[in-house]
N, C-alpha and C. Protein backbone atom coordinates (compact mmCIF):
# COMPACT_ATOMS: atom_id res chain seq x y z
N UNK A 1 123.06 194.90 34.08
CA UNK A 1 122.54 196.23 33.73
C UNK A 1 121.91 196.86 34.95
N UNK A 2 121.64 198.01 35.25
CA UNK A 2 121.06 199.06 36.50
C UNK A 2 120.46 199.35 36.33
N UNK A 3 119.52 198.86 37.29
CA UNK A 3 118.22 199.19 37.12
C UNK A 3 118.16 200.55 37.65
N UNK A 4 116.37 201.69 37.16
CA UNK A 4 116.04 202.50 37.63
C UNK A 4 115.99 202.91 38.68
N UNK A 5 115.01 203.89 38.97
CA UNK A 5 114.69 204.08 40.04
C UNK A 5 113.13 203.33 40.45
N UNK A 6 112.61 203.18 39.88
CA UNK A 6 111.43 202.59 40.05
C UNK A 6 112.30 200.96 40.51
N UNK A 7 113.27 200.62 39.67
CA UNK A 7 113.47 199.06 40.12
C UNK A 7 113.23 197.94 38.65
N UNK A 8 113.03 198.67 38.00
CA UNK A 8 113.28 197.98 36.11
C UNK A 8 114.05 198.28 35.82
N UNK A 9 114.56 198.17 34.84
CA UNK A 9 115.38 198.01 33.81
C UNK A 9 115.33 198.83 32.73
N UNK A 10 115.75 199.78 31.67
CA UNK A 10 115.03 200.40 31.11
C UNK A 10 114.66 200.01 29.70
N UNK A 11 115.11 198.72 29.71
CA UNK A 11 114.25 198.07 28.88
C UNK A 11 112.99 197.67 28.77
N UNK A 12 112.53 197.44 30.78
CA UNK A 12 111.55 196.40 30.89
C UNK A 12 110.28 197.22 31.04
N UNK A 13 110.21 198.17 31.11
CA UNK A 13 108.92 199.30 31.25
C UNK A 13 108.27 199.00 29.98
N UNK A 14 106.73 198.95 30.91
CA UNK A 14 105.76 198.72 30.12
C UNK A 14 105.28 199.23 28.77
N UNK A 15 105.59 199.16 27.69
CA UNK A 15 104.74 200.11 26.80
C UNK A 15 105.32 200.95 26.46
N UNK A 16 104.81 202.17 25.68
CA UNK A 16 105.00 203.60 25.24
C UNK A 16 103.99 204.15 26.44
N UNK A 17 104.55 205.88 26.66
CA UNK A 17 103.86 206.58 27.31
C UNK A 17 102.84 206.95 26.39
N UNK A 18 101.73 207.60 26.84
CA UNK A 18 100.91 208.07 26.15
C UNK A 18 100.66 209.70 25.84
N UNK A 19 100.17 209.43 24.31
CA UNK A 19 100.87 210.98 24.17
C UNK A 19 99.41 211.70 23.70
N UNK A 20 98.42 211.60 24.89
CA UNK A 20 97.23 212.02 24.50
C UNK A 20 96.65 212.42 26.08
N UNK A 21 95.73 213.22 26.31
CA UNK A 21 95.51 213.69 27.62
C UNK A 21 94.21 212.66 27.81
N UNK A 22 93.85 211.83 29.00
CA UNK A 22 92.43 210.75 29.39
C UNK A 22 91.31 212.33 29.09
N UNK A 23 91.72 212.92 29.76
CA UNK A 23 90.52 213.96 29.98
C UNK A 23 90.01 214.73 28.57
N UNK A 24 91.00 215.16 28.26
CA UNK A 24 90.52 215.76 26.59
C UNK A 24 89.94 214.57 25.77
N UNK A 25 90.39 213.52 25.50
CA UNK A 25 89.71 212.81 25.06
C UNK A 25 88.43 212.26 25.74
N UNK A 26 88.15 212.17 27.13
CA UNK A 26 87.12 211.98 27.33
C UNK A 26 85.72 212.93 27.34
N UNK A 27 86.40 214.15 27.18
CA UNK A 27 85.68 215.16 27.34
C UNK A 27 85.11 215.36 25.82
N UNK A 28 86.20 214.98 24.86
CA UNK A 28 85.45 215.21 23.10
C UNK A 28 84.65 213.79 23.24
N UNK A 29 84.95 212.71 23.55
CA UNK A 29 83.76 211.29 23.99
C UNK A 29 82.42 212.14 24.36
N UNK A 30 82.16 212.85 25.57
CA UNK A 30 81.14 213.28 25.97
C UNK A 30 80.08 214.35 25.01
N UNK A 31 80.80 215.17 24.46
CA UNK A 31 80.00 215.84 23.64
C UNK A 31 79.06 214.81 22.58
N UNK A 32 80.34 213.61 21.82
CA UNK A 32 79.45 213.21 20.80
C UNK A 32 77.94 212.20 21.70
N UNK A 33 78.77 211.66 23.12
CA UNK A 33 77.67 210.91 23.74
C UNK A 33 76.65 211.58 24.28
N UNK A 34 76.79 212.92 24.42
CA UNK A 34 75.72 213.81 24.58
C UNK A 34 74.24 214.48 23.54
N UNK A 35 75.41 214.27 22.33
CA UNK A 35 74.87 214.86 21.33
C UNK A 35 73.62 213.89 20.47
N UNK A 36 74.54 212.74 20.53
CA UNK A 36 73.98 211.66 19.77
C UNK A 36 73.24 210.43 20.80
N UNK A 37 73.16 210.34 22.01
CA UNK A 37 73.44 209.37 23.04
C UNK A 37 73.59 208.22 22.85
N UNK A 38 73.97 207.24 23.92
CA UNK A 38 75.21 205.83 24.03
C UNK A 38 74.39 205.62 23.09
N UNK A 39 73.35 204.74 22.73
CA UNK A 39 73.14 203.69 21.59
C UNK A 39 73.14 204.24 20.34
N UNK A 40 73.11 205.58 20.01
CA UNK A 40 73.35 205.81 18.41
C UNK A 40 74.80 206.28 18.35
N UNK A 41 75.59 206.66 19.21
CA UNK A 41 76.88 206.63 18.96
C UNK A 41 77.94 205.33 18.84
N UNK A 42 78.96 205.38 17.66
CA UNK A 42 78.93 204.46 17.27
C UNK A 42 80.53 204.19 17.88
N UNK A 43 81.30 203.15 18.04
CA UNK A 43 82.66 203.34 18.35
C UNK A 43 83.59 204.40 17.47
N UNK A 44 83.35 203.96 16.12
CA UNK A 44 83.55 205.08 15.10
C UNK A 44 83.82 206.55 15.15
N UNK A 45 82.27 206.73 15.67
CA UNK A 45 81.53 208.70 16.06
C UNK A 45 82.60 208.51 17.15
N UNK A 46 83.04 207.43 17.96
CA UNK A 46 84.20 208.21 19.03
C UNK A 46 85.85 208.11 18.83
N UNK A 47 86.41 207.07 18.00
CA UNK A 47 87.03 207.46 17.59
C UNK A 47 87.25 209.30 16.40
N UNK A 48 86.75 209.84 15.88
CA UNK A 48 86.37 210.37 15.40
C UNK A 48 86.39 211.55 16.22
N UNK A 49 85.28 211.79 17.42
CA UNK A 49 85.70 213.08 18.22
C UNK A 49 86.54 212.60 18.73
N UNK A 50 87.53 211.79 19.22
CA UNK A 50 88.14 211.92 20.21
C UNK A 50 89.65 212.01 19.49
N UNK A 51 89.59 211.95 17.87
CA UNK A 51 91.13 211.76 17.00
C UNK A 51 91.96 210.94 17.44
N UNK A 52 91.54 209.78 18.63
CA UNK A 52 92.30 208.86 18.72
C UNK A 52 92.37 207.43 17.81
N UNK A 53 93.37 206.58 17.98
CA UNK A 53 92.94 205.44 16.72
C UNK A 53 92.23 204.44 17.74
N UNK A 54 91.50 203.41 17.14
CA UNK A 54 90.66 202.84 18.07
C UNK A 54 91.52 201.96 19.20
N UNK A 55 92.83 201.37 18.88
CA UNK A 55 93.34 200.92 19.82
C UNK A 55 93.55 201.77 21.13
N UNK A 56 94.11 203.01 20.33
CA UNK A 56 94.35 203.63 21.72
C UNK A 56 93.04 203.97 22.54
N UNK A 57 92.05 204.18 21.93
CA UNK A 57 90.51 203.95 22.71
C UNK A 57 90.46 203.04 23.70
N UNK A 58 90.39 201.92 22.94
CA UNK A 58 90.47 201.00 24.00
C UNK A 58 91.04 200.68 25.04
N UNK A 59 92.53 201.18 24.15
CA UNK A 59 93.91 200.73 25.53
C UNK A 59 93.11 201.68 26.55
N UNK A 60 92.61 203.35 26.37
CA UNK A 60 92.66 204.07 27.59
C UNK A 60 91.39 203.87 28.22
N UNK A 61 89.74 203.15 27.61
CA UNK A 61 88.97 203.06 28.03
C UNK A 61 88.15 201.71 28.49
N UNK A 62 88.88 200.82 27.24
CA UNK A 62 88.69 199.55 27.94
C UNK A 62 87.42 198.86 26.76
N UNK A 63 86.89 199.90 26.68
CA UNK A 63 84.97 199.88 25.99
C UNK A 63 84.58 200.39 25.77
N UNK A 64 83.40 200.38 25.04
CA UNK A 64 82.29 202.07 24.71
C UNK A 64 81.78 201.69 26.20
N UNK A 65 81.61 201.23 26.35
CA UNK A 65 81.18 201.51 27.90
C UNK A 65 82.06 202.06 28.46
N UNK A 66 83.19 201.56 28.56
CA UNK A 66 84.03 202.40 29.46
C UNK A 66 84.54 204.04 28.89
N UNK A 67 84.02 204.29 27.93
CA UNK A 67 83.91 205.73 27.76
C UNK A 67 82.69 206.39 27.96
N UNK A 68 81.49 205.40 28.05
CA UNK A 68 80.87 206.03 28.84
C UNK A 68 80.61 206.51 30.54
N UNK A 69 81.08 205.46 31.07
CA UNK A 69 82.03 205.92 32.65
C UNK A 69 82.88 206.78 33.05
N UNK A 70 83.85 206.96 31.55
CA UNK A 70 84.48 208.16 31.52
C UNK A 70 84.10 208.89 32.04
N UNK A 71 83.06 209.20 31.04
CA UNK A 71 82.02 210.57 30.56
C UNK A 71 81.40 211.17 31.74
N UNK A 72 80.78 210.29 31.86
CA UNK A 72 79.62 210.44 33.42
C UNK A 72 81.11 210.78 34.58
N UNK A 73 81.96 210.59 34.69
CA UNK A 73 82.91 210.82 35.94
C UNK A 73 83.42 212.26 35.76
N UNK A 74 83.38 212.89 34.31
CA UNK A 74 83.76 213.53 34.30
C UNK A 74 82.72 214.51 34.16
N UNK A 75 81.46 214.76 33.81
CA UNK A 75 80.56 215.13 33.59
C UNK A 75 80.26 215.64 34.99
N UNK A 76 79.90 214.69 35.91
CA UNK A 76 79.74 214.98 37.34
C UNK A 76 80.65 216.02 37.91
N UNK A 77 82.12 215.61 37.76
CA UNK A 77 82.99 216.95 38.22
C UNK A 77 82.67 218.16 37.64
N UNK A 78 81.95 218.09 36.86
CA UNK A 78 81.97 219.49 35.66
C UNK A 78 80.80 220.27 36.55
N UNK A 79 80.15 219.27 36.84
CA UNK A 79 79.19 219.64 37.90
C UNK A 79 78.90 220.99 39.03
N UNK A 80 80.23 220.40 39.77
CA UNK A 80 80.83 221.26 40.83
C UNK A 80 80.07 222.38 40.99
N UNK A 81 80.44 223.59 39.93
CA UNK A 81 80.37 224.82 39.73
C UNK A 81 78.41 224.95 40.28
N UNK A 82 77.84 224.29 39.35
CA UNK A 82 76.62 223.92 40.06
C UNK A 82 75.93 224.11 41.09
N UNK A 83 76.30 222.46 41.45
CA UNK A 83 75.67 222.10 42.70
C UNK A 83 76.21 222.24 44.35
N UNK A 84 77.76 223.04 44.04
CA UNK A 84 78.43 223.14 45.16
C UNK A 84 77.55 224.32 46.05
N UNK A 85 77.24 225.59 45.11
CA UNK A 85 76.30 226.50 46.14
C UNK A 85 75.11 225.66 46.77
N UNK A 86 74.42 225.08 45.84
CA UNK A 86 73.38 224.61 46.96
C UNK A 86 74.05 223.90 48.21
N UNK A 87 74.65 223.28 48.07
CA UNK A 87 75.78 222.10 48.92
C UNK A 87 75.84 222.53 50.14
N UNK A 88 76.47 223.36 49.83
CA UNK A 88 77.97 224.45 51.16
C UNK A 88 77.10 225.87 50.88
N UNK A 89 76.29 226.59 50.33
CA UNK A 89 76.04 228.14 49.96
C UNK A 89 75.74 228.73 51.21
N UNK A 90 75.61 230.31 51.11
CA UNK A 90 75.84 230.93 52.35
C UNK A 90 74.20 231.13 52.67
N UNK A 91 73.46 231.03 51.73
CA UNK A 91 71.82 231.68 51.24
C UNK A 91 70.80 230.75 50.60
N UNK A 92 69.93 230.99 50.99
CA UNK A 92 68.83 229.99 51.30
C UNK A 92 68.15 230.21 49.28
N UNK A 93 67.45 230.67 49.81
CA UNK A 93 66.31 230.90 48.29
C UNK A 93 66.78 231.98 46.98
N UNK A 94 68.16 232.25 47.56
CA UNK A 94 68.85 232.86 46.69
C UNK A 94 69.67 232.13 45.59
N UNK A 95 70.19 231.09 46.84
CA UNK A 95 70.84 230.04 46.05
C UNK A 95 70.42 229.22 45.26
N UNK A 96 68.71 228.30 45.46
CA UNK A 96 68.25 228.02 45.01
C UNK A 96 67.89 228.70 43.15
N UNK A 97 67.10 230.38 43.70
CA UNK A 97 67.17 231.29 42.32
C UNK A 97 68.05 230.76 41.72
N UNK A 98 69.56 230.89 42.11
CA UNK A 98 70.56 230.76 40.81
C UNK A 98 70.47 229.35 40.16
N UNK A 99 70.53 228.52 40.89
CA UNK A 99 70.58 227.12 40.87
C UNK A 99 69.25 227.19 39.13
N UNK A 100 68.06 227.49 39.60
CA UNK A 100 67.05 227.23 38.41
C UNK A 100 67.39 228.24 37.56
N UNK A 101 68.34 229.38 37.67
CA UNK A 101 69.05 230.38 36.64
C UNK A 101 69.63 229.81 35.41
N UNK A 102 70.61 229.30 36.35
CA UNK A 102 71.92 228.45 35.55
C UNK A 102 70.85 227.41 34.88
N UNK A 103 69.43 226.38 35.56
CA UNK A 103 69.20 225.45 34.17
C UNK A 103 68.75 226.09 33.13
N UNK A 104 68.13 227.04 33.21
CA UNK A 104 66.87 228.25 32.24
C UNK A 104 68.10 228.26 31.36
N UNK A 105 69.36 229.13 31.84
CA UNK A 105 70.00 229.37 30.54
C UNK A 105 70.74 228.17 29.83
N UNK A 106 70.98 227.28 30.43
CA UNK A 106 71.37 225.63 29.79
C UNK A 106 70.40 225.33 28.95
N UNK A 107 69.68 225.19 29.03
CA UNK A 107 68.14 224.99 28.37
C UNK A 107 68.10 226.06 27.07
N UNK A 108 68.31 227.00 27.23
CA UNK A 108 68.22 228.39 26.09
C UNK A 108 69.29 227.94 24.83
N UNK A 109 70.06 227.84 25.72
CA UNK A 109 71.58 227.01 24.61
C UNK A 109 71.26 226.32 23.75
N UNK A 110 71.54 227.35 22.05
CA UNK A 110 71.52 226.31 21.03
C UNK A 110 71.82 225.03 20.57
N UNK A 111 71.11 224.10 20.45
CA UNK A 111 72.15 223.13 20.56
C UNK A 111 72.00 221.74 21.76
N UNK A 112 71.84 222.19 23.17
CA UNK A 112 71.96 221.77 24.31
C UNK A 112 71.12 220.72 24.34
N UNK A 113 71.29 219.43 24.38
CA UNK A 113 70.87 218.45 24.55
C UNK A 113 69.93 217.57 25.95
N UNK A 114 69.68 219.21 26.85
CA UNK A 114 69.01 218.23 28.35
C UNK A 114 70.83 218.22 29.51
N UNK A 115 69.75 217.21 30.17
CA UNK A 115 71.25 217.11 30.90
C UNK A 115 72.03 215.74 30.57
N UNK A 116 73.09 215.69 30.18
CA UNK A 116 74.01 214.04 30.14
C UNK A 116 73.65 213.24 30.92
N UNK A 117 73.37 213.39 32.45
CA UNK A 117 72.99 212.94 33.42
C UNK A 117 71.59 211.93 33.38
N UNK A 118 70.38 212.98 33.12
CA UNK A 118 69.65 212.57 32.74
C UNK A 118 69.04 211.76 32.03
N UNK A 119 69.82 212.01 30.54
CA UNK A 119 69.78 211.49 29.50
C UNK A 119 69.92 210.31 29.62
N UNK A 120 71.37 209.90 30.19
CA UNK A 120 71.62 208.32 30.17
C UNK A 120 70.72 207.64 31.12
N UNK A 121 70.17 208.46 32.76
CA UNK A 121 69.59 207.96 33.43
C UNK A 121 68.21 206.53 32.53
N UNK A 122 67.50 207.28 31.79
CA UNK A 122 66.59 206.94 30.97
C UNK A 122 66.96 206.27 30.05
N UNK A 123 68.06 206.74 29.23
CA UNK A 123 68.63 205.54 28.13
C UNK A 123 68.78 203.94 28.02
N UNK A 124 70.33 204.47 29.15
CA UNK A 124 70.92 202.90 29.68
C UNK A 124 70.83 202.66 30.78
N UNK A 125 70.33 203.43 32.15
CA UNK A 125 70.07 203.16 33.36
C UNK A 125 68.78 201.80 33.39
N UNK A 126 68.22 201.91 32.70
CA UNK A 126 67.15 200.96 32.96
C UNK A 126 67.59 199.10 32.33
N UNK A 127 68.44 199.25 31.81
CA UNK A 127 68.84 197.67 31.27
C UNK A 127 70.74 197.76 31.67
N UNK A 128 71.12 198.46 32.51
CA UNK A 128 72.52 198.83 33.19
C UNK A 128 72.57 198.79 34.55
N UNK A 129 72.67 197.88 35.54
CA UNK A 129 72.96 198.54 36.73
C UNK A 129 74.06 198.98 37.18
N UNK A 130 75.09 198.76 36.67
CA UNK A 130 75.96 199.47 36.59
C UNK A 130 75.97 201.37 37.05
N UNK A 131 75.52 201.41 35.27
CA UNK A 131 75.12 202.69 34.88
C UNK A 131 73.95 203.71 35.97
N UNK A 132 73.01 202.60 36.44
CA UNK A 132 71.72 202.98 37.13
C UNK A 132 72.52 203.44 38.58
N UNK A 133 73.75 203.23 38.88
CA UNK A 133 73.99 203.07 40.25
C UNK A 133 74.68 204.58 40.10
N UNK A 134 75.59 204.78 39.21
CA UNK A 134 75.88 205.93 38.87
C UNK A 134 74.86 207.39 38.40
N UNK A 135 74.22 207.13 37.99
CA UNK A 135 73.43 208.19 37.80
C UNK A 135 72.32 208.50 39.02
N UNK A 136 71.90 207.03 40.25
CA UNK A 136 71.34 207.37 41.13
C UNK A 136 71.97 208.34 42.05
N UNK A 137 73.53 208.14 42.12
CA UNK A 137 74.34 208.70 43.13
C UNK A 137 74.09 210.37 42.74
N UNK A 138 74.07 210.53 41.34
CA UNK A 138 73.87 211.82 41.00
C UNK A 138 72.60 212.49 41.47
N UNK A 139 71.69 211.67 40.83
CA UNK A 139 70.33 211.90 41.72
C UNK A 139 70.22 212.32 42.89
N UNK A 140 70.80 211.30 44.00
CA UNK A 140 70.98 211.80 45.35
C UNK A 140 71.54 212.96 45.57
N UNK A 141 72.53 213.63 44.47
CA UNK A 141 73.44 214.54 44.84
C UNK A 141 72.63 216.09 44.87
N UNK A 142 71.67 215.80 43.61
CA UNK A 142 71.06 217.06 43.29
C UNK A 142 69.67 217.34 44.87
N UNK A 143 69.47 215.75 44.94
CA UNK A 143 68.52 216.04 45.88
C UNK A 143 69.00 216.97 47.46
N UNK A 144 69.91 216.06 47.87
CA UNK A 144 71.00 216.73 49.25
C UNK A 144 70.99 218.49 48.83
N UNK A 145 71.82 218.53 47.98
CA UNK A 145 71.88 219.97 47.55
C UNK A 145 70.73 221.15 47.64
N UNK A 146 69.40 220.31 47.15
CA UNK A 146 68.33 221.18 47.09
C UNK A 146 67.91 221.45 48.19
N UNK A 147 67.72 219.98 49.16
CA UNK A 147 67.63 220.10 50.47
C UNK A 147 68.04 220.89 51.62
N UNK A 148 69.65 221.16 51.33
CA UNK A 148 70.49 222.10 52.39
C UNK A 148 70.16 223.00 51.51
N UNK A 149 69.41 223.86 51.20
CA UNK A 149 69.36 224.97 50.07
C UNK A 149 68.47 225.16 51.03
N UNK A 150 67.09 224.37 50.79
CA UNK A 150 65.97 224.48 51.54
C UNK A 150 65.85 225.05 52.80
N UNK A 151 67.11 224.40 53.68
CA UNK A 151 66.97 224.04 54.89
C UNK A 151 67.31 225.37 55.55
N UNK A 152 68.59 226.07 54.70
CA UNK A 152 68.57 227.29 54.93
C UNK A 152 68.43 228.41 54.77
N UNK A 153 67.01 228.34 53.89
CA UNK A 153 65.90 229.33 53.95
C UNK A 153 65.20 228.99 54.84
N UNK A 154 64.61 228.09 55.91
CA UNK A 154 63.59 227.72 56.27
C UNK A 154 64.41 228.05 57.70
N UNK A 155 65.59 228.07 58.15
CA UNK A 155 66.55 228.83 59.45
C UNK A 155 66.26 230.29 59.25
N UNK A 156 66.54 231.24 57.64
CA UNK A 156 66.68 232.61 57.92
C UNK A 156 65.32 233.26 57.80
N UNK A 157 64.73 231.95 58.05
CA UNK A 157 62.93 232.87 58.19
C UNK A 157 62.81 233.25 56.80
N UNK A 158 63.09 232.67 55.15
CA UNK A 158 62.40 232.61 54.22
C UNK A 158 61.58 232.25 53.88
N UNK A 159 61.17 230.92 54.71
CA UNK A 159 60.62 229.70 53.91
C UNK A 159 59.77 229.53 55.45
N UNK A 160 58.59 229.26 55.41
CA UNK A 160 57.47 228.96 56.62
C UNK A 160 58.27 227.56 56.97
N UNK A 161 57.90 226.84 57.71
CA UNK A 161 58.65 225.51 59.12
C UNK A 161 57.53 224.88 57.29
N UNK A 162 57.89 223.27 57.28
CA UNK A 162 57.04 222.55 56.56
C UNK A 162 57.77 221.17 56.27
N UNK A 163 57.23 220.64 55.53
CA UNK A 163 58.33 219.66 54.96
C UNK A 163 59.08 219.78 53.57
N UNK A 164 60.49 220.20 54.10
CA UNK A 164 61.33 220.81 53.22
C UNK A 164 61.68 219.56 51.92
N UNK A 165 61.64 217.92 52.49
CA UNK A 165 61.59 216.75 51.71
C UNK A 165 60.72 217.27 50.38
N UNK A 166 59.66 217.55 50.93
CA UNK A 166 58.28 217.55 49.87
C UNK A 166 58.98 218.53 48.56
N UNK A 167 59.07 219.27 49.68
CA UNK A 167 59.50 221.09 48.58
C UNK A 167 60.55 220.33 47.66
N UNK A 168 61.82 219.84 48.27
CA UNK A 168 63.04 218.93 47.51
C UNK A 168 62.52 218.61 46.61
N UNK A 169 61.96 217.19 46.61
CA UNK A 169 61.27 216.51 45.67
C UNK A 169 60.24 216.85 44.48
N UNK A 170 59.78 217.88 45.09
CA UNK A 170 59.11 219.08 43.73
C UNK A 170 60.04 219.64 42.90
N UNK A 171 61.11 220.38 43.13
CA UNK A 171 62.11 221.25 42.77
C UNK A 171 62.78 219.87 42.23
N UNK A 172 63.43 218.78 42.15
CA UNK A 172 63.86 217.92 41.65
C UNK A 172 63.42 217.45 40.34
N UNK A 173 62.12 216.96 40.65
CA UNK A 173 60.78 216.79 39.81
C UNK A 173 61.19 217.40 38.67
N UNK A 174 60.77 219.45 39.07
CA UNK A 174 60.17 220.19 37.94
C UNK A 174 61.29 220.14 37.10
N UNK A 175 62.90 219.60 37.72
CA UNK A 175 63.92 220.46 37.07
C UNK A 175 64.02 219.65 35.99
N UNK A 176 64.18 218.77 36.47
CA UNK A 176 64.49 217.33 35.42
C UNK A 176 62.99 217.07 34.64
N UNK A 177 62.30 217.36 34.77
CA UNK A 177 61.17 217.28 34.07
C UNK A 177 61.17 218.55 32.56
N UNK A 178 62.00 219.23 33.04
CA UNK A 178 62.07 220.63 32.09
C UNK A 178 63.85 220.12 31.03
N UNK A 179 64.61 219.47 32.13
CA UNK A 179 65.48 219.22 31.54
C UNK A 179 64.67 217.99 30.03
N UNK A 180 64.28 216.83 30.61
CA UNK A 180 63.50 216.00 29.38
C UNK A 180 63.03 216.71 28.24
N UNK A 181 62.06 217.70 28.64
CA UNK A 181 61.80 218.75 27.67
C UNK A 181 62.47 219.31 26.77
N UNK A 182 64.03 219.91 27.10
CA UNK A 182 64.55 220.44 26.38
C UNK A 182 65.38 219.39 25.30
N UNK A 183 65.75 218.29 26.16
CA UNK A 183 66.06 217.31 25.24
C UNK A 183 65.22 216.45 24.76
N UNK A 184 63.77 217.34 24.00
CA UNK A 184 62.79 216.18 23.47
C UNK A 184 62.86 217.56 22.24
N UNK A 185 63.38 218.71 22.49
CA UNK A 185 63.46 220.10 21.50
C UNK A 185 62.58 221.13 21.93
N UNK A 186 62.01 221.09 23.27
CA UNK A 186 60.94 222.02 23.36
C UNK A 186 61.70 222.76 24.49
N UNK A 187 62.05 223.67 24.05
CA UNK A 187 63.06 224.30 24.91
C UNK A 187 62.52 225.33 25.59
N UNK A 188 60.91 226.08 24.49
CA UNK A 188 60.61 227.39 25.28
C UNK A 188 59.51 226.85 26.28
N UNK A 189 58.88 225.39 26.25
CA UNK A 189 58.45 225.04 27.39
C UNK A 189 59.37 224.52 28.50
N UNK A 190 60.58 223.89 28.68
CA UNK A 190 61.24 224.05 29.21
C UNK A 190 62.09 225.33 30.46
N UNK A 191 61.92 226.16 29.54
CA UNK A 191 62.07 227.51 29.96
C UNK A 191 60.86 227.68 31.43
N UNK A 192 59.64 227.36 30.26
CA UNK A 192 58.42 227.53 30.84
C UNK A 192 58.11 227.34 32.54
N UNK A 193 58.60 225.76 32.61
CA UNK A 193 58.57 225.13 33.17
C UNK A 193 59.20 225.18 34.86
N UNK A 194 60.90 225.92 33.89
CA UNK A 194 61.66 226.40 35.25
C UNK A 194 61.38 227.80 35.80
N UNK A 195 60.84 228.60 34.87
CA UNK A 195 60.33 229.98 35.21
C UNK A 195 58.80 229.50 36.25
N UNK A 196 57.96 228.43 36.47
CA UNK A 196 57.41 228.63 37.51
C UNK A 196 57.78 227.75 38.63
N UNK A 197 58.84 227.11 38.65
CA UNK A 197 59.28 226.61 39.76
C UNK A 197 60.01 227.98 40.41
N UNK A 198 60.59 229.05 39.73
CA UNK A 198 61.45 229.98 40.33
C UNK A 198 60.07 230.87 41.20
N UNK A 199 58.63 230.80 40.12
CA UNK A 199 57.97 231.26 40.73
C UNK A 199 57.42 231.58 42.13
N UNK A 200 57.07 229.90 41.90
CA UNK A 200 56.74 229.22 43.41
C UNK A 200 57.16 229.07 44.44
N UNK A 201 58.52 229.36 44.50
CA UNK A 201 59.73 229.76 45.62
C UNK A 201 60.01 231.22 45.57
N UNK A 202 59.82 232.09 44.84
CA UNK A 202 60.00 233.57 44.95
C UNK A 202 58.47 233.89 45.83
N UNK A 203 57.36 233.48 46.05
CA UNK A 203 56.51 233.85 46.48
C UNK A 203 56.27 233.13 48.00
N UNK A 204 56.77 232.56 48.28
CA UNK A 204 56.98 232.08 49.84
C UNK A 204 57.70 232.43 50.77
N UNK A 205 57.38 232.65 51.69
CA UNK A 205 58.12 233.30 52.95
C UNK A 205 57.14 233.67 53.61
């Protein structure tokens, strides 16, 4: 018999293709792990959002853990839109503004659970290192970002010479500190919270 092009047989290929997208399903995974987080979501609650049957869960994730790796991989890309201005942006304390814009109105969002990020940081980061290693990387990510944000306000003569670390690490602090908030239900302190970090950087220069 003649083989393919790959070099099998077309008998000998592995399996059925799969007739479900990784990403859509990981992406309906994330809502319920967002909604409900990892330990009260049940394999069930993900079969369930994700309308797959549990084998095929597994076949594509391996684990509830491994849909929670999913999640977080994909969560992070979702990111982008984000944290890329602070990253690469053309503007110093402008960029920043938007940056605490975009959490204020995340936070306002009916519904909105904090950040995924966060969330798990505190959940399963602390008995996961796994998990802990992943969500630090995120950590680092938001920090870098805030930093080159910083750095170039403090070039276009926004921001007085100082230690821009310190400023970072405040602005890190307040954000995620407001994010907890909103995912504890207190959303208009939350609000609160990021409306005077925007403060405290609108009044410097």
């Amino acid at each position: 018999m003649e083989s393919d092009r790959s070099g099998q047989t077309p008998g000998a290929r592995r399996g059925r293709p799969r007739s479900f997208d990784v990403d859509t399903a990981a992406e309906a995974a994330l809502r319920t792990l967002w909604a409900k987080g990892y330990e009260a979501s049940s394999v069930g609650d993900l079969v369930t959002a994700t309308g797959l049957s549990m084998s095929s869960l597994y076949s594509a994730f391996g684990s509830k853990r491994g849909v929670l790796e999913a999640a977080l991989t994909l969560y992070d890309r979702n990111r982008d839109d984000l944290l890329a201005p602070l990253e690469r942006g053309n503007e110093g304390l402008e960029d920043l503004r938007r940056f605490l814009e975009a959490l204020r109105q995340s936070v306002s969002e009916p519904g909105i659970p904090g950040c995924f990020m966060v969330n798990t940081s505190t959940e399963v980061a602390p008995h996961d290192s796994g998990i802990a290693a992943r969500t630090s990387r995120y950590r680092d990510r938001v920090y870098a970002g805030i930093t080159a944000a910083l750095n170039r306000a403090v070039a276009s003569g926004e921001l007085p010479p100082g230690d821009v670390q310190d400023r970072a690490r405040i602005l890190q602090a307040g954000s995620y500190g407001a994010l907890v908030v909103a995912r504890a239900g207190d959303t208009a302190e939350a609000r609160t919270i990021i409306d005077a970090l925007m403060r405290m950087f609108a009044t410097q220069g």
